[in-house]
Protein backbone atom coordinates (compact mmCIF):
# COMPACT_ATOMS: atom_id res chain seq x y z
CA UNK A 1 -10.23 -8.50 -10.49
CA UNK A 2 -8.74 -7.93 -7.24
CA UNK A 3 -7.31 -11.24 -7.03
CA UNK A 4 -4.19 -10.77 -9.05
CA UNK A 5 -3.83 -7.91 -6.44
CA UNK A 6 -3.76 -10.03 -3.50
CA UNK A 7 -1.41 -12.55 -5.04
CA UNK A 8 1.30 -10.04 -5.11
CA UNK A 9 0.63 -8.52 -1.94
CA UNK A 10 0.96 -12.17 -0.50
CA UNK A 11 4.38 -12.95 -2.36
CA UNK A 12 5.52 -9.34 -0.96
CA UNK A 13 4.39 -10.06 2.31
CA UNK A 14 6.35 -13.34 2.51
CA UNK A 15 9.70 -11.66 1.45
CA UNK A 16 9.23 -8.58 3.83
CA UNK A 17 12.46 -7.95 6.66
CA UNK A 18 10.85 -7.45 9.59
CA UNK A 19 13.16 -9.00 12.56
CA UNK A 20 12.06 -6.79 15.22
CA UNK A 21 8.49 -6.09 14.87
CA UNK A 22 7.83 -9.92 13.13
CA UNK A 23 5.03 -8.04 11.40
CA UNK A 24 5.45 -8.60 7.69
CA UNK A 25 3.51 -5.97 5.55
CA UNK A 26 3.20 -6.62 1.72
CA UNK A 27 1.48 -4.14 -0.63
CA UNK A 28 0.43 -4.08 -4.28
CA UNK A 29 -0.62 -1.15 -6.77
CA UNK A 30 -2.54 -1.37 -9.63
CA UNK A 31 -1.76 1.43 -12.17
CA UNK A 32 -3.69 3.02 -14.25
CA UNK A 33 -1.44 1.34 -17.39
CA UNK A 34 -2.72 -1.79 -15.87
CA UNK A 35 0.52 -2.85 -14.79
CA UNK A 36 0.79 -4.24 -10.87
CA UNK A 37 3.89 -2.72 -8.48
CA UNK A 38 4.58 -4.55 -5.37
CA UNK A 39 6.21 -3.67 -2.10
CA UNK A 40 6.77 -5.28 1.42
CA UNK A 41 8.36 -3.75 4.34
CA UNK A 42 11.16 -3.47 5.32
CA UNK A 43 12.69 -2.63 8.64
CA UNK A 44 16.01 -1.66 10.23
CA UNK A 45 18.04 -1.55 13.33
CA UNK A 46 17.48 2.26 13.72
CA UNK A 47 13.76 2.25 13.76
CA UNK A 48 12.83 5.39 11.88
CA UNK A 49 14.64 4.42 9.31
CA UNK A 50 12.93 1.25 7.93
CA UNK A 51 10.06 1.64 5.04
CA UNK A 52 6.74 0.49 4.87
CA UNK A 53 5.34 -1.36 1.94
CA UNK A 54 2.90 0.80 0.17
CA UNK A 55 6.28 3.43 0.05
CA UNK A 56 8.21 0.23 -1.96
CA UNK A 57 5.33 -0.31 -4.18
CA UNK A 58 4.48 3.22 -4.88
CA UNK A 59 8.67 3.49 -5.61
CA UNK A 60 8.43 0.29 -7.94
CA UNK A 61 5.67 2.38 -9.68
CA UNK A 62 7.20 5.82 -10.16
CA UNK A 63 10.69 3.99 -11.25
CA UNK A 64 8.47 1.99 -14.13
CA UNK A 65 7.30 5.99 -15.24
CA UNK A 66 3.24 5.44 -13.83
CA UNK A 67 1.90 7.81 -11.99
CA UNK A 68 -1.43 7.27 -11.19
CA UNK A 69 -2.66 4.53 -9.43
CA UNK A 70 -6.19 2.95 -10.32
CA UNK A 71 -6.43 0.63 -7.31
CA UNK A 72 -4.51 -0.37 -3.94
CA UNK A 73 -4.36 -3.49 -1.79
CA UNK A 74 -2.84 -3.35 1.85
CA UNK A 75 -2.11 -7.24 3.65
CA UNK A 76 -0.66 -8.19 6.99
CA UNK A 77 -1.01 -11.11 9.63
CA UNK A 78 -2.57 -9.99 13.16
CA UNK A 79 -5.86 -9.87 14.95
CA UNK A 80 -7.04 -6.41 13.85
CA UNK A 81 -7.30 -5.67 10.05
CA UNK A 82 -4.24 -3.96 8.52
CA UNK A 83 -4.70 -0.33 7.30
CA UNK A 84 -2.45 1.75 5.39
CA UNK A 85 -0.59 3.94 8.25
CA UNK A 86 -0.69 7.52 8.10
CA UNK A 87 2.16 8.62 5.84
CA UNK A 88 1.22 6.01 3.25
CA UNK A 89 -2.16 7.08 3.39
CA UNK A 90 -0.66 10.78 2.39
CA UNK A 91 1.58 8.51 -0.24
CA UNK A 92 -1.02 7.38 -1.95
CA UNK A 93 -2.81 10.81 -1.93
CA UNK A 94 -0.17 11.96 -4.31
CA UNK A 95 -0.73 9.29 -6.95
CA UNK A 96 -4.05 8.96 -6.67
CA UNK A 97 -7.63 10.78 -5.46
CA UNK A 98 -10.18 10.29 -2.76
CA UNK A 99 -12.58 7.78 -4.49
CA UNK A 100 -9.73 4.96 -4.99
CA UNK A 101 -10.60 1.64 -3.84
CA UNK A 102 -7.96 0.01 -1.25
CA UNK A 103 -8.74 -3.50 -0.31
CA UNK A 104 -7.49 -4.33 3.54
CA UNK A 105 -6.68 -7.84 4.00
CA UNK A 106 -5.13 -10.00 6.06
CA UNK A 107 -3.41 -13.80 5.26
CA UNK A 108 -6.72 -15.19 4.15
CA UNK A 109 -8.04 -12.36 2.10
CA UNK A 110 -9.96 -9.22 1.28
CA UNK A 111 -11.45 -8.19 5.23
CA UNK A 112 -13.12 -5.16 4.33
CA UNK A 113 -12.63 -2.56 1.09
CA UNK A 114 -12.44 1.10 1.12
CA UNK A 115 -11.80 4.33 -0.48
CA UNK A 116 -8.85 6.73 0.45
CA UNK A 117 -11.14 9.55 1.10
CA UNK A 118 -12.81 7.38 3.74
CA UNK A 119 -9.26 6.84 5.16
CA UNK A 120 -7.53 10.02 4.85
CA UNK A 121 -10.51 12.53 4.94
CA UNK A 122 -10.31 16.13 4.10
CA UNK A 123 -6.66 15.34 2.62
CA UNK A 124 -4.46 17.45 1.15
CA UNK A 125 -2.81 16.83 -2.47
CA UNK A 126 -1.18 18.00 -5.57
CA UNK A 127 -4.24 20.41 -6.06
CA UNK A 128 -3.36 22.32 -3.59
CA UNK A 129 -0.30 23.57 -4.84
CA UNK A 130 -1.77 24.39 -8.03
């Protein structure tokens, strides 16, 4: 099931901007409509202001009116597997709760699958403003 997942992340991953790290991120969503929302990053001369890829495909999601997502899948090239960063981790918080699956993966695949809870422990959301 996750495959059509890593597809997308792969085709985002190719078309990611990233001239001065050369570390091309692509992301991809699944919502809970079903529907897939990709992102890739995308970097700029002023360094804080670039975007990562999960904050693209979360944007691609919100603009198509989801707002829950069902499933995530992070990819990137390099010797360690690729996690969400911290602020994407919170990113995804907001769409979606602790028990969500998000695949890692690098070039070749799926490395290792986990929940957000496991990566963003104790977090907080949208409950607590309630």
């Amino acid at each position: 099931m996750s495959e059509d997942l890593l597809q997308a992340a792969r085709a985002a991953m190719e078309r990611a901007y990233a001239p001065y790290s050369k570390f091309k991120v692509g992301a991809a969503l699944r919502g809970a409509n079903g529907k897939i929302y990709a992102g890739c990053n995308v970097e700029n001369a002023a360094y804080p202001q670039g975007q990562c890829a999960e904050t693209g495909a979360v944007a691609a999601m919100v603009l198509d009116g989801e707002r829950r997502i069902a499933e995530a899948l992070v990819m990137g090239e390099g010797a360690e597997t690729i996690v969400p960063c911290g602020g994407c981790r919170q990113r995804l918080r907001e769409f979606a709760d602790d028990g969500l699956t998000v695949h890692l993966c690098d070039g070749r695949g799926i490395r290792r699958s986990t929940t957000l809870g496991a990566l963003l422990p104790l977090a907080f959301g949208p409950d607590h403003l309630k």
